[in-house]
Protein backbone atom coordinates (compact mmCIF):
# COMPACT_ATOMS: atom_id res chain seq x y z
CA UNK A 1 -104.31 -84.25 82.82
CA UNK A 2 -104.82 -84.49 78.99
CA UNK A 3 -102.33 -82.74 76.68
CA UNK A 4 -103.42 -80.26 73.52
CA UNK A 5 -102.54 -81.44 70.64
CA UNK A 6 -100.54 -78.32 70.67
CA UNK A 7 -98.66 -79.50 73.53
CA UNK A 8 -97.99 -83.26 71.87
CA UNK A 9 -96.20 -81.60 69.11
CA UNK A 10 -94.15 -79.47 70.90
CA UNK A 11 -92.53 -82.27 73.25
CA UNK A 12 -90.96 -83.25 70.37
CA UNK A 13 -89.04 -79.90 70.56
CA UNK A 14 -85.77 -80.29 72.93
CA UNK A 15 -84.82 -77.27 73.42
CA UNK A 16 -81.07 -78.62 74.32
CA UNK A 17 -80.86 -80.79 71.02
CA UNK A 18 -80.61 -79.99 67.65
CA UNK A 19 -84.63 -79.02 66.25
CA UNK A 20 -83.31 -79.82 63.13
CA UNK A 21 -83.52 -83.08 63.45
CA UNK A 22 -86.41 -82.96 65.85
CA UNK A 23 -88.17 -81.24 63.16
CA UNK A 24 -87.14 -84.03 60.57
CA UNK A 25 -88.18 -86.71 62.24
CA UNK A 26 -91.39 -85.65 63.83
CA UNK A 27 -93.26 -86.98 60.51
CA UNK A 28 -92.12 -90.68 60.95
CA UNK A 29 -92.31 -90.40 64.53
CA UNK A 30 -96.01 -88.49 64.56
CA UNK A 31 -96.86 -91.14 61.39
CA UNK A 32 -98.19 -88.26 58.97
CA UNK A 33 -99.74 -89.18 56.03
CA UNK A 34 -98.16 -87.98 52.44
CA UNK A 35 -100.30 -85.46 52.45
CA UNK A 36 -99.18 -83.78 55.71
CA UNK A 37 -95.77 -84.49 54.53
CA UNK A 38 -96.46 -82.42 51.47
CA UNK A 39 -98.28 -79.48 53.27
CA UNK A 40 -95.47 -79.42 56.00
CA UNK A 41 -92.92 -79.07 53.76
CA UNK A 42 -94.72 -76.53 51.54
CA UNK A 43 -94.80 -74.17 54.53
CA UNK A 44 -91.16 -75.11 55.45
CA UNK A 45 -90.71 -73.72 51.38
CA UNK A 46 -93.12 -70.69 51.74
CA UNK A 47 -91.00 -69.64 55.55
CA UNK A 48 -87.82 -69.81 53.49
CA UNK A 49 -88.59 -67.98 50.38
CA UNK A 50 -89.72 -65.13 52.44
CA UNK A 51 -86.48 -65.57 54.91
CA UNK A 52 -84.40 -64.97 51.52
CA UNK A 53 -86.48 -62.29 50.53
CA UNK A 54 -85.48 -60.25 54.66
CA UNK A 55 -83.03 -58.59 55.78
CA UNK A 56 -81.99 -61.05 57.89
CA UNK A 57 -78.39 -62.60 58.62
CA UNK A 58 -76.89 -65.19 56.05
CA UNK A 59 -77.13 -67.89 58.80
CA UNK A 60 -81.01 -67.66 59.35
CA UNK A 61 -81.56 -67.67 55.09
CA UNK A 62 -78.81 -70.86 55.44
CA UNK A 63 -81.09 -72.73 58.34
CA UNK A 64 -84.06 -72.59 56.16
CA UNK A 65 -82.43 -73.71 53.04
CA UNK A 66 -80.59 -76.68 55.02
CA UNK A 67 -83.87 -77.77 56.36
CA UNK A 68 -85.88 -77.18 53.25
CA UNK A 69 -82.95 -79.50 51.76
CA UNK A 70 -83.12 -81.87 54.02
CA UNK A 71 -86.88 -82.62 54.15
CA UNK A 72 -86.78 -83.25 50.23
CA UNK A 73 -84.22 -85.57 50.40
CA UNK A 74 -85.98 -87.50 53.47
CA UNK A 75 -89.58 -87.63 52.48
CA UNK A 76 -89.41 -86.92 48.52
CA UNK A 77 -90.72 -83.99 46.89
């Protein structure tokens, strides 16, 4: 049975680690070009401006920033 590529990029996601890192490394492991890089963490930027802008708890707004942090410091901005 052939996978989607929906379904490749989502066994990446284990659900009993921590998707942070999942979600950090799935450009090295996946091999995205810079451009993917850029437009991957552009949407990361986009999800967590409009997080800060919610009503939502401190913890979700943090979880964004974290990540958003985190992806510039891997890949470059």
């Amino acid at each position: 049975m052939r996978l989607s590529k929906y379904n490749q990029s989502m066994s990446l996601y284990d659900p009993m680690g921590d998707p942070l890192i999942d979600i950090l490394s799935a450009p090295r492991i996946q091999q995205w070009t810079g451009a993917q890089i850029t437009s991957f963490i552009s949407d990361i930027q986009r999800q967590y401006e409009v997080a800060s802008r919610l009503n939502i708890t401190p913890e979700a707004q943090q979880h964004y920033r974290d990540l958003l942090s985190q992806l510039i410091k891997t890949y470059g901005h």
